[in-house]
PDB file of N, CA and C in Angstrom:
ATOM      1  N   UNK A   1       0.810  -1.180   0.000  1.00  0.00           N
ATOM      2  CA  UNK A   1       0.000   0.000   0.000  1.00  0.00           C
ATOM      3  C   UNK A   1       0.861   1.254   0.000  1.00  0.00           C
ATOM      4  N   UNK A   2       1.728   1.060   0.752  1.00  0.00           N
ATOM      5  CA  UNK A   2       2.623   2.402   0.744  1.00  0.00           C
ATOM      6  C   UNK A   2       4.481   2.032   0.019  1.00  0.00           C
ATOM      7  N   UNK A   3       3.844   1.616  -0.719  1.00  0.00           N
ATOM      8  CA  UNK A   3       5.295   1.074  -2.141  1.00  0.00           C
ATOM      9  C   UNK A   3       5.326   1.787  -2.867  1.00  0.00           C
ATOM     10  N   UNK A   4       6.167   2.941  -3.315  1.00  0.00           N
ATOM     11  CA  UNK A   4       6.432   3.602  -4.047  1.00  0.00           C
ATOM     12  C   UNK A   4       6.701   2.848  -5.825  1.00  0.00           C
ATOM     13  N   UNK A   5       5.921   3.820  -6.463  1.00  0.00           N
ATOM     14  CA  UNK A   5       6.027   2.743  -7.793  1.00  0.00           C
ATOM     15  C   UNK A   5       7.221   3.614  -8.583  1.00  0.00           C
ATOM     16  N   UNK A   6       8.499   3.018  -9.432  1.00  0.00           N
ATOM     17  CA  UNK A   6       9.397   3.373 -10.019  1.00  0.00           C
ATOM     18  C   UNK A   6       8.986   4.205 -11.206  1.00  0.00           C
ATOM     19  N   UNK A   7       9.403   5.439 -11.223  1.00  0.00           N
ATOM     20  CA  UNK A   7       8.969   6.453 -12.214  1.00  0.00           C
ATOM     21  C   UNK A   7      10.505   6.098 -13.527  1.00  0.00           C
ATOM     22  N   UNK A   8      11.143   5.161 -13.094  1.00  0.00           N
ATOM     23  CA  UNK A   8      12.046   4.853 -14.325  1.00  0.00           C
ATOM     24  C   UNK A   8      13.416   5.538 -14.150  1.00  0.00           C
ATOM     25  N   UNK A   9      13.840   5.540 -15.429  1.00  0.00           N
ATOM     26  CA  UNK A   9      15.436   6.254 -14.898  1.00  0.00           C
ATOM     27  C   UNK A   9      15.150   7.801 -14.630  1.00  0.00           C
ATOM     28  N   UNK A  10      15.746   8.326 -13.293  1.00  0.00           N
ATOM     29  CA  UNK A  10      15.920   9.395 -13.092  1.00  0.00           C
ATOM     30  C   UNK A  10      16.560  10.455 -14.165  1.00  0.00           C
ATOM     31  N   UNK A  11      17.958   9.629 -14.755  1.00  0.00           N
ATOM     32  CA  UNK A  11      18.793  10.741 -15.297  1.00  0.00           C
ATOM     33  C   UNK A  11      18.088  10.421 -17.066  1.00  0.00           C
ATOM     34  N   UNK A  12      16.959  10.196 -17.296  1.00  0.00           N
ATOM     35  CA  UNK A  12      16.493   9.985 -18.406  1.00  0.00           C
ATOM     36  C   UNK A  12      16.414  11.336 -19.261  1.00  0.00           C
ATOM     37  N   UNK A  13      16.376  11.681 -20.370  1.00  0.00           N
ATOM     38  CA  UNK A  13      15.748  12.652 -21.562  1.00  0.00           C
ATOM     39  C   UNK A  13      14.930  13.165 -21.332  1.00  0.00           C
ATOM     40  N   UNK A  14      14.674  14.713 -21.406  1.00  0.00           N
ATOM     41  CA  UNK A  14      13.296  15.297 -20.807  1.00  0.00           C
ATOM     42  C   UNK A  14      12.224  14.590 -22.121  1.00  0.00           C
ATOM     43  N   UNK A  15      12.916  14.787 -23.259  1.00  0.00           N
ATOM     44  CA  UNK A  15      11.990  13.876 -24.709  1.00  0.00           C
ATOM     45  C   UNK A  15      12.176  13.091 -24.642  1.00  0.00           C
ATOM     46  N   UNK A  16      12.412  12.075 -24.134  1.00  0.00           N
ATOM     47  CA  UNK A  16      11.948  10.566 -23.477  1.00  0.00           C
ATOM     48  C   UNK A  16      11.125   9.963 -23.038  1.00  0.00           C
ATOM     49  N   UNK A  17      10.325  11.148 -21.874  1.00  0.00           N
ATOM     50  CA  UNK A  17       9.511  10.825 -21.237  1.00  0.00           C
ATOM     51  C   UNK A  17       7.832  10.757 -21.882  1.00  0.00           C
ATOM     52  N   UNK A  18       7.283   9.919 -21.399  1.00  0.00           N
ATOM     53  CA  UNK A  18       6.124  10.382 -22.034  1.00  0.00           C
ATOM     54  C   UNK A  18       5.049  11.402 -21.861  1.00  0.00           C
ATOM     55  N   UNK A  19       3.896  11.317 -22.901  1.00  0.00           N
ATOM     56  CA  UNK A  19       3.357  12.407 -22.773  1.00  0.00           C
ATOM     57  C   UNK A  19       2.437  12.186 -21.084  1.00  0.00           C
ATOM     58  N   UNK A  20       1.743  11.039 -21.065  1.00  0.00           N
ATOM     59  CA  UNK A  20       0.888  10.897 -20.225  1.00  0.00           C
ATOM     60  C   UNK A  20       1.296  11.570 -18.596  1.00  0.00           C
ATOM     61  N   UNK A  21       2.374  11.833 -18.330  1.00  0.00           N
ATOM     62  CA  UNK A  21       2.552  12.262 -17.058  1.00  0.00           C
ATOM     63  C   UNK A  21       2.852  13.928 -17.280  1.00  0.00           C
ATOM     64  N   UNK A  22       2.794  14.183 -18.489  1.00  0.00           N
ATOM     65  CA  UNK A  22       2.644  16.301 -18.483  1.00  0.00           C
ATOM     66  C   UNK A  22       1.292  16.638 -17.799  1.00  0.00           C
ATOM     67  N   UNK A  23       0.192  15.611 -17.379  1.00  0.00           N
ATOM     68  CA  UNK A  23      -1.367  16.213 -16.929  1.00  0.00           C
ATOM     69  C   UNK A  23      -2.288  16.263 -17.781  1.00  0.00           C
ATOM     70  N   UNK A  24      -2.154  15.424 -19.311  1.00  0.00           N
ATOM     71  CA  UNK A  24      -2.954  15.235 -20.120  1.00  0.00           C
ATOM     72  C   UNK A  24      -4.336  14.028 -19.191  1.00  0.00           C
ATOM     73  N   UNK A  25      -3.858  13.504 -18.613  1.00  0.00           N
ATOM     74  CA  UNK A  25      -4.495  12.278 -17.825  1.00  0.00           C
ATOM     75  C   UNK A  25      -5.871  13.143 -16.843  1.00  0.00           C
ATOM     76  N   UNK A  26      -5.149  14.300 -16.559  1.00  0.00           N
ATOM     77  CA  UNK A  26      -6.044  14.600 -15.027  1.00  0.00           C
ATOM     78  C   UNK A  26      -7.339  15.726 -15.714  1.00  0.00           C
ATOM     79  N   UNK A  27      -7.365  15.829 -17.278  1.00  0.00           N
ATOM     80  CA  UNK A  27      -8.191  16.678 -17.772  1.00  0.00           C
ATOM     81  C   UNK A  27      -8.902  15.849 -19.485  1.00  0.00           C
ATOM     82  N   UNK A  28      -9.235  14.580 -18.726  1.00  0.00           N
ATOM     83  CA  UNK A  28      -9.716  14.099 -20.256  1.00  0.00           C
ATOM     84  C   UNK A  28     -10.538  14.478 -20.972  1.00  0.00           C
ATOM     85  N   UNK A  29     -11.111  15.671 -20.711  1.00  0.00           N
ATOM     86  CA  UNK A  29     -12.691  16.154 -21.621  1.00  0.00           C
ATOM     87  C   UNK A  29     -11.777  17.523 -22.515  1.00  0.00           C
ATOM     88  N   UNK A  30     -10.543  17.825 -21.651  1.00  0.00           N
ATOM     89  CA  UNK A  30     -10.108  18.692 -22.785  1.00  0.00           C
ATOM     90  C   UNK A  30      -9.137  18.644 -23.321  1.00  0.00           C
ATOM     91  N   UNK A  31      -8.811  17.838 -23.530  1.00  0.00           N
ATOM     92  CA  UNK A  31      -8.085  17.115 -24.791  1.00  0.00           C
ATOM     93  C   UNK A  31      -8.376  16.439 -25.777  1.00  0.00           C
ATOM     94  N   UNK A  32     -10.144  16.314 -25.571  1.00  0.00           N
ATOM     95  CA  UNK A  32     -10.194  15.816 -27.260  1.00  0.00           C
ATOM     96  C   UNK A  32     -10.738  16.773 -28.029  1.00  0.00           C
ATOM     97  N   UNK A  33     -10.548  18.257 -27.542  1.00  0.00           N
ATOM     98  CA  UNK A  33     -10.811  19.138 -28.411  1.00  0.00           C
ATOM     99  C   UNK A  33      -9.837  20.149 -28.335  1.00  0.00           C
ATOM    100  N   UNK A  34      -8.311  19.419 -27.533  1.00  0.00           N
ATOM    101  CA  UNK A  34      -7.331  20.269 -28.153  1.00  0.00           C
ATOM    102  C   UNK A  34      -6.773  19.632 -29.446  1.00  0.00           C
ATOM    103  N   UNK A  35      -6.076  20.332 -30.947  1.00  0.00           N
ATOM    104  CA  UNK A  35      -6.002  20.190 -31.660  1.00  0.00           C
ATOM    105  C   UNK A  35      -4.663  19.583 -31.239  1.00  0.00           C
ATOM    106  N   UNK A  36      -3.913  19.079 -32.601  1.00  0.00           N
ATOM    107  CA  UNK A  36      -3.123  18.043 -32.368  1.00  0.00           C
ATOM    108  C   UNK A  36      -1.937  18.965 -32.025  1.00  0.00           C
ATOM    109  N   UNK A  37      -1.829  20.071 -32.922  1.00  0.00           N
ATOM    110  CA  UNK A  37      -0.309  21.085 -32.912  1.00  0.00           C
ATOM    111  C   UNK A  37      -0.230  21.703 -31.047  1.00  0.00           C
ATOM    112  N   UNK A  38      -1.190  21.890 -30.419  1.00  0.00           N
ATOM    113  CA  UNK A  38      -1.110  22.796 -29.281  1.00  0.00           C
ATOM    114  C   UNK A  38      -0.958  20.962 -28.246  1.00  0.00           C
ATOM    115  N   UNK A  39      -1.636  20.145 -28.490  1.00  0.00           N
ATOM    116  CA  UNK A  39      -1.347  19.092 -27.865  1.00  0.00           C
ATOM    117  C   UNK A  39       0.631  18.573 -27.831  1.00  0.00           C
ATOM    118  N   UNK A  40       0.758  19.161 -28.756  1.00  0.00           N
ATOM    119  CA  UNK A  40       2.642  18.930 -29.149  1.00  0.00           C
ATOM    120  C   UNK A  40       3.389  20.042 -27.980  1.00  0.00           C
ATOM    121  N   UNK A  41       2.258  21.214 -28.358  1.00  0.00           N
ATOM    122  CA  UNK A  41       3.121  22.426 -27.723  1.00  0.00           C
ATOM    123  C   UNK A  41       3.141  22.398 -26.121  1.00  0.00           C
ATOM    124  N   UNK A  42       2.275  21.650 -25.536  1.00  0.00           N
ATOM    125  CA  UNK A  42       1.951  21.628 -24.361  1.00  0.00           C
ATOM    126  C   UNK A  42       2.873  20.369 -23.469  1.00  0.00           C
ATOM    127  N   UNK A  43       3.132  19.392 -24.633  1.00  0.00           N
ATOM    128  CA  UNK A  43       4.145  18.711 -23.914  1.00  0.00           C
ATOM    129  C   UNK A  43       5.467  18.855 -23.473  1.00  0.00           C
ATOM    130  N   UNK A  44       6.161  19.983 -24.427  1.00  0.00           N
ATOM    131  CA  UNK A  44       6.867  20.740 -24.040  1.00  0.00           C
ATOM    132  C   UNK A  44       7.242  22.298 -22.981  1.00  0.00           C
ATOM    133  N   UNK A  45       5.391  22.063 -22.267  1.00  0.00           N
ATOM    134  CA  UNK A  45       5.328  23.632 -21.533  1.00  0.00           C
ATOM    135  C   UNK A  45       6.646  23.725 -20.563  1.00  0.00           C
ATOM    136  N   UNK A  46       6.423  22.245 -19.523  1.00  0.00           N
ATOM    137  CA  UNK A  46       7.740  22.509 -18.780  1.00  0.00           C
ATOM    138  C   UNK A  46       9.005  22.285 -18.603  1.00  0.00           C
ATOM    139  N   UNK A  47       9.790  22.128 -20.120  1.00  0.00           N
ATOM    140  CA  UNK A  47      10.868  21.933 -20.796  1.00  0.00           C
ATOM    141  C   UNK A  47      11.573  22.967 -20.378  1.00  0.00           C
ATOM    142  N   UNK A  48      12.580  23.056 -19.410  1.00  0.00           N
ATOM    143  CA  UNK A  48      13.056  24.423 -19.261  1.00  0.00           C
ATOM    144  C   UNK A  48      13.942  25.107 -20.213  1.00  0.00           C
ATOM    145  N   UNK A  49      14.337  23.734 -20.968  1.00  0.00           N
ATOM    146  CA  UNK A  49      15.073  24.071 -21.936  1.00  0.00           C
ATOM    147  C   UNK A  49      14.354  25.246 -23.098  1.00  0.00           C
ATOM    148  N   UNK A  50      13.196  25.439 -23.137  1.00  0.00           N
ATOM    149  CA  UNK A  50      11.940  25.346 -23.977  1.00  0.00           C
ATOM    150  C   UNK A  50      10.938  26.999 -23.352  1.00  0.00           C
ATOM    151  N   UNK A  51      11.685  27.524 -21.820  1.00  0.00           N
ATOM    152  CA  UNK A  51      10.916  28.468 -20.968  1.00  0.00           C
ATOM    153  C   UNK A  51      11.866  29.623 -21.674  1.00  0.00           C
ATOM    154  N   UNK A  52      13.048  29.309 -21.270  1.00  0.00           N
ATOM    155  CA  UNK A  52      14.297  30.487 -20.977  1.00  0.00           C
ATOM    156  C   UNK A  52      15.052  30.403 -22.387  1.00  0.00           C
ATOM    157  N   UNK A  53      15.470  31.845 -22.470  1.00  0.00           N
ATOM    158  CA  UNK A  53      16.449  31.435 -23.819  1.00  0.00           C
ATOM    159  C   UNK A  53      17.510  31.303 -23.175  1.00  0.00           C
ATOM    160  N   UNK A  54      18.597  30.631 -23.725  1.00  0.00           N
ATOM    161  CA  UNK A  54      20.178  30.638 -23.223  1.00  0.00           C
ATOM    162  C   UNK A  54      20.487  32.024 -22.882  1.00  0.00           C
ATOM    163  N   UNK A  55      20.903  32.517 -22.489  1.00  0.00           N
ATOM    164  CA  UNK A  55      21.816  33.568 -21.787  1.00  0.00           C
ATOM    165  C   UNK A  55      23.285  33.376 -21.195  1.00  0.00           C
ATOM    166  N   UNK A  56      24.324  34.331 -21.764  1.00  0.00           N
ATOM    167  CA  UNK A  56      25.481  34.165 -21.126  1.00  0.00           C
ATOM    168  C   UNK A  56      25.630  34.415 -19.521  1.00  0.00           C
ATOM    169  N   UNK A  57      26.398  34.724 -18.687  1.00  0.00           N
ATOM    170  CA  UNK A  57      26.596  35.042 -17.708  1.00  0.00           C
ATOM    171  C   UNK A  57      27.093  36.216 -17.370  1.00  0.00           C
ATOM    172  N   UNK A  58      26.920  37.629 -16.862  1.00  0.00           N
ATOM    173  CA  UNK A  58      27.827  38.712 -16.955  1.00  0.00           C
ATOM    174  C   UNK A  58      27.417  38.996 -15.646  1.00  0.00           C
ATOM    175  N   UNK A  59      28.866  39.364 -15.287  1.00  0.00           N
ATOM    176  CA  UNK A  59      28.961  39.798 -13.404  1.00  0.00           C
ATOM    177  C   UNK A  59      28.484  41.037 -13.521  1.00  0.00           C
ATOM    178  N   UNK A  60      28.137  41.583 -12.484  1.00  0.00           N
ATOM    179  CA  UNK A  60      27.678  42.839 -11.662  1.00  0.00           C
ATOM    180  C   UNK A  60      28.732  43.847 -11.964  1.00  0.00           C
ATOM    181  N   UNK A  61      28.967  44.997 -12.083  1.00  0.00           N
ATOM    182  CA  UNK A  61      29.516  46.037 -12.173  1.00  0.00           C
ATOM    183  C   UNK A  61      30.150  46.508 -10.921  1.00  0.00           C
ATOM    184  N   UNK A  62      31.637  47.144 -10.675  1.00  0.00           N
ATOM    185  CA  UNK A  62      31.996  47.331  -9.776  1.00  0.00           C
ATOM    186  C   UNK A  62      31.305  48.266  -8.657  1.00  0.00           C
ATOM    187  N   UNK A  63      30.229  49.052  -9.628  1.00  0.00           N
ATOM    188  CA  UNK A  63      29.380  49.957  -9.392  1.00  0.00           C
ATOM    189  C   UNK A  63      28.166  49.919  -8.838  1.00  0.00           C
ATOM    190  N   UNK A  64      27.845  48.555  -8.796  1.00  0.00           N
ATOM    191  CA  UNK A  64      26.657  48.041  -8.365  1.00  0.00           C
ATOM    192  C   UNK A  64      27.219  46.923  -6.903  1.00  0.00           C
ATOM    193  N   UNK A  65      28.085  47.066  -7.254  1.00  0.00           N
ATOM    194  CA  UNK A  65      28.703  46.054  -5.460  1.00  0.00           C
ATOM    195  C   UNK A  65      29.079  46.470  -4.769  1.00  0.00           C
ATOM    196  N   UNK A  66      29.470  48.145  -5.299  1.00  0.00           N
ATOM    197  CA  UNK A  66      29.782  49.230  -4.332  1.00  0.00           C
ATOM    198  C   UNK A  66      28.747  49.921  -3.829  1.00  0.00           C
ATOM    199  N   UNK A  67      27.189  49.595  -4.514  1.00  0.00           N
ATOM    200  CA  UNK A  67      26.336  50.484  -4.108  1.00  0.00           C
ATOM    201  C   UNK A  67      25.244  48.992  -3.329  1.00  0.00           C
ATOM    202  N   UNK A  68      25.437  47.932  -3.565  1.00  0.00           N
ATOM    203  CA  UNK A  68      24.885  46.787  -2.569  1.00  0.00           C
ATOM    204  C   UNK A  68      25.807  46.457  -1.184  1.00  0.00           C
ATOM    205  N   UNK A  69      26.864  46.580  -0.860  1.00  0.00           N
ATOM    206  CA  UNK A  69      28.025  46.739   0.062  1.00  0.00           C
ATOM    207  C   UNK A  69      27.443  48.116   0.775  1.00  0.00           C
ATOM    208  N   UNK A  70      27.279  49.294   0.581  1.00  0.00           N
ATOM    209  CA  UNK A  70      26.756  50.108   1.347  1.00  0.00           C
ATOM    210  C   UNK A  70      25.444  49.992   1.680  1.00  0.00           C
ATOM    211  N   UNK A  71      24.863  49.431   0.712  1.00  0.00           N
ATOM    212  CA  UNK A  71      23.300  49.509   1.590  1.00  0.00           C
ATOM    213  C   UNK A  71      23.496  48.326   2.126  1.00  0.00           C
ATOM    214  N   UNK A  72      23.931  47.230   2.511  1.00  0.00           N
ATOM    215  CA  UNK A  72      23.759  46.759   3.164  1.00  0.00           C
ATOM    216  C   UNK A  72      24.164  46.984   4.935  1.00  0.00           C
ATOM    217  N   UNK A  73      25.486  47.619   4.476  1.00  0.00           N
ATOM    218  CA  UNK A  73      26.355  48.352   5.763  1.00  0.00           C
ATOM    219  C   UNK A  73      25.047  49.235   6.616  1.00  0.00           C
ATOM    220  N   UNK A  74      24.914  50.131   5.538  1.00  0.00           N
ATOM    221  CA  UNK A  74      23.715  50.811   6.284  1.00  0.00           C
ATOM    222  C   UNK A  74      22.309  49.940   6.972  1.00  0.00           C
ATOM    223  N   UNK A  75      21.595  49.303   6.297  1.00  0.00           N
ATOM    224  CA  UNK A  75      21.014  48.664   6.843  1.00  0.00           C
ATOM    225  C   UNK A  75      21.387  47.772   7.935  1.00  0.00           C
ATOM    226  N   UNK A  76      22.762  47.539   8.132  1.00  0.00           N
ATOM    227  CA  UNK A  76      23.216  46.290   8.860  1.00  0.00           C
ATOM    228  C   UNK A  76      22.920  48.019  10.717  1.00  0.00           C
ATOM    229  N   UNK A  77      23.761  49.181  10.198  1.00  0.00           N
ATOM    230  CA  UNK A  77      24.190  50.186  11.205  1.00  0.00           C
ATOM    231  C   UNK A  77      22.658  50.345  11.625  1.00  0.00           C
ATOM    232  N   UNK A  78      21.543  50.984  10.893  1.00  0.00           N
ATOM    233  CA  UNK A  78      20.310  51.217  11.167  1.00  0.00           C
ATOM    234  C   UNK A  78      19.450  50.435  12.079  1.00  0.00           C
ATOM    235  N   UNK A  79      19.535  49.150  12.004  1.00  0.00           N
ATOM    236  CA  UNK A  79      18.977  47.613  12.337  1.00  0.00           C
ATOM    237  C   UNK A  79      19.579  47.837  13.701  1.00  0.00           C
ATOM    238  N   UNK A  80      20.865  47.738  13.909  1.00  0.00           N
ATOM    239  CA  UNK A  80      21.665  47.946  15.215  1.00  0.00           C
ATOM    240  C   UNK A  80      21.106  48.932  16.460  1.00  0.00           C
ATOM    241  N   UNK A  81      20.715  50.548  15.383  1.00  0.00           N
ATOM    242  CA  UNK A  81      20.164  51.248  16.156  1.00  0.00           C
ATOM    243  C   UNK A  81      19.230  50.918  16.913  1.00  0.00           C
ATOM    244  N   UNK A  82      18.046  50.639  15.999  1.00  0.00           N
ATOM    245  CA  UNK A  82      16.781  49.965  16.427  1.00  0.00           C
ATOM    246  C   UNK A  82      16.694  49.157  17.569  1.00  0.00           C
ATOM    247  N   UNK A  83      17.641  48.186  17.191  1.00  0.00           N
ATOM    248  CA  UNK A  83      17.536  46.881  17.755  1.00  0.00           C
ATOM    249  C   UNK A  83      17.846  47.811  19.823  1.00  0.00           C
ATOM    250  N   UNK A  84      19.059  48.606  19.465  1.00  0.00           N
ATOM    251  CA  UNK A  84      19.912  49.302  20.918  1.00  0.00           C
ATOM    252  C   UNK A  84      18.690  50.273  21.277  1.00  0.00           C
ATOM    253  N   UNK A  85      17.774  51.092  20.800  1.00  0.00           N
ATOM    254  CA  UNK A  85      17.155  51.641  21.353  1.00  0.00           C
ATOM    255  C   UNK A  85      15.682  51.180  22.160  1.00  0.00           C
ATOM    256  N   UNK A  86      15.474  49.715  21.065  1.00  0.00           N
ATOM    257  CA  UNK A  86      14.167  49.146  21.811  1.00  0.00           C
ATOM    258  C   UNK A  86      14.223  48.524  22.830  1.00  0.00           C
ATOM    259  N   UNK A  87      15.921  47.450  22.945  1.00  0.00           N
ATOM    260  CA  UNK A  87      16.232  47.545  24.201  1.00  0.00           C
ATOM    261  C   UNK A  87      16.260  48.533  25.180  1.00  0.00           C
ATOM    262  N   UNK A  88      16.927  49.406  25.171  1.00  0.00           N
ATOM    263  CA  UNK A  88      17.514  50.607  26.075  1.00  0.00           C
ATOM    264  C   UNK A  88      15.664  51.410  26.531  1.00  0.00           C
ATOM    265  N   UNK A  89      14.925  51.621  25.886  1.00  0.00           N
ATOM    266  CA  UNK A  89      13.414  51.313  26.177  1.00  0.00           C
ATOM    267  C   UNK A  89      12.900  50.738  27.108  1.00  0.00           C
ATOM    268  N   UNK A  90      12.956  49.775  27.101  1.00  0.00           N
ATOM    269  CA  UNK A  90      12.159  48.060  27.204  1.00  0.00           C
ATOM    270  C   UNK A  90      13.223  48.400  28.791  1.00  0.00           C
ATOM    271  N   UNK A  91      14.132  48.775  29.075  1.00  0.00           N
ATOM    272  CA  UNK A  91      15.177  48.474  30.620  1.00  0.00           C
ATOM    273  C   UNK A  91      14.875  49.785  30.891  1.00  0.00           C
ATOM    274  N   UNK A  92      14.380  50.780  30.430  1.00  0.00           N
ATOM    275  CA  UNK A  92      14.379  52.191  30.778  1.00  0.00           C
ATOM    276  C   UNK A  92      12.845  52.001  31.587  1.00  0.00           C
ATOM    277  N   UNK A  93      11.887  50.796  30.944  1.00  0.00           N
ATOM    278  CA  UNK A  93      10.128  51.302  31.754  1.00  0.00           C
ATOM    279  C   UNK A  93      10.567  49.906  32.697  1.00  0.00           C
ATOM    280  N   UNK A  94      11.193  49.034  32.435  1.00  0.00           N
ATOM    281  CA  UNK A  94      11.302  48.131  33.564  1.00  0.00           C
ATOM    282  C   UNK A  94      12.074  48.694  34.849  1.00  0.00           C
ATOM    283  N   UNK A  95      12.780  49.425  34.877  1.00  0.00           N
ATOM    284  CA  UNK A  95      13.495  50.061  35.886  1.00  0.00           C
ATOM    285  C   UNK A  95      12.253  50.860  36.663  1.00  0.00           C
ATOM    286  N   UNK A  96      11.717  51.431  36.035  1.00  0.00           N
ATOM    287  CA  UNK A  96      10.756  52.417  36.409  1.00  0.00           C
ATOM    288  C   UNK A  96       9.639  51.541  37.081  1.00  0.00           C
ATOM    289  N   UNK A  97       8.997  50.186  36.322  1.00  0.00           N
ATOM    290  CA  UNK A  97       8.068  49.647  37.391  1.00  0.00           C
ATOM    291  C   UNK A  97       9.078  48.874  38.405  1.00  0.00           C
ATOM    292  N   UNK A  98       9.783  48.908  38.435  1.00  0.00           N
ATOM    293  CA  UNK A  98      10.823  48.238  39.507  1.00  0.00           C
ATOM    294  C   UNK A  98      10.753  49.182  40.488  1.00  0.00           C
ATOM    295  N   UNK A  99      11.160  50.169  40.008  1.00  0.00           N
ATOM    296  CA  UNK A  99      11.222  51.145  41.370  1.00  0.00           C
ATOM    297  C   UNK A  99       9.587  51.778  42.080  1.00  0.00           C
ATOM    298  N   UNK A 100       8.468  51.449  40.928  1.00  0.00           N
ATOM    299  CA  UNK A 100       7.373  52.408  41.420  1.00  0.00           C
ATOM    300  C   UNK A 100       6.537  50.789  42.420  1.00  0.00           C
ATOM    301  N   UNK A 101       6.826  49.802  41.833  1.00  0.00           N
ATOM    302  CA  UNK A 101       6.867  47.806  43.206  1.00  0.00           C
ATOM    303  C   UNK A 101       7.458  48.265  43.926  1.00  0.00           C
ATOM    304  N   UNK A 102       8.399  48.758  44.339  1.00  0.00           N
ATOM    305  CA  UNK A 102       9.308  48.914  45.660  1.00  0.00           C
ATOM    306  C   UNK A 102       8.886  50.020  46.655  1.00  0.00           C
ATOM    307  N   UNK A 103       8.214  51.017  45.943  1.00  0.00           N
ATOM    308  CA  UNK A 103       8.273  52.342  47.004  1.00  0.00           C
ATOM    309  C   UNK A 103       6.695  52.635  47.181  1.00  0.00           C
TER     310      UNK A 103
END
């Protein structure tokens, strides 16, 4: 009952595989009135090869790591503030009911 059934070779051909597991199965009333060409096109929807065009790789600009390096600095200094003043707060009214319990 709880046996996993073998989906075949992992490192297989994305065009290898068949059509029946793209989700043609889980919608049988509309597929016999998709035409045959969009039935082709659809087996290929999640081909990633097939989503994205190739693209090379090009790094970031010295200009843009100099301007993500500071905002982050800043955000890292800002965050700090925050963080030191909500403490320094938070011990500033506890002191105060500390002392107004005592007297």
């Amino acid at each position: 009952m709880n046996e996993r059934e073998r989906d075949g070779d992992p490192t297989a051909a994305l065009d290898a595989m068949s059509s029946a597991t793209s989700g043609d199965d889980l919608y049988p009333e509309h597929t016999e009135t998709v035409p045959e060409s969009a039935s082709q096109a659809r087996s290929h929807f999640n081909d990633p090869r097939q989503i994205l065009p190739v693209q090379t790789y090009k790094g970031a600009s010295l200009w843009r790591k100099l301007v993500a390096v500071l905002g982050l600095g800043a955000f890292t200094v800002l965050g700090g503030l925050a963080i030191t003043l909500i403490v320094g707060i938070i011990a500033i009214v506890g002191a105060l009911v500390v002392q107004a319990a005592i007297s």
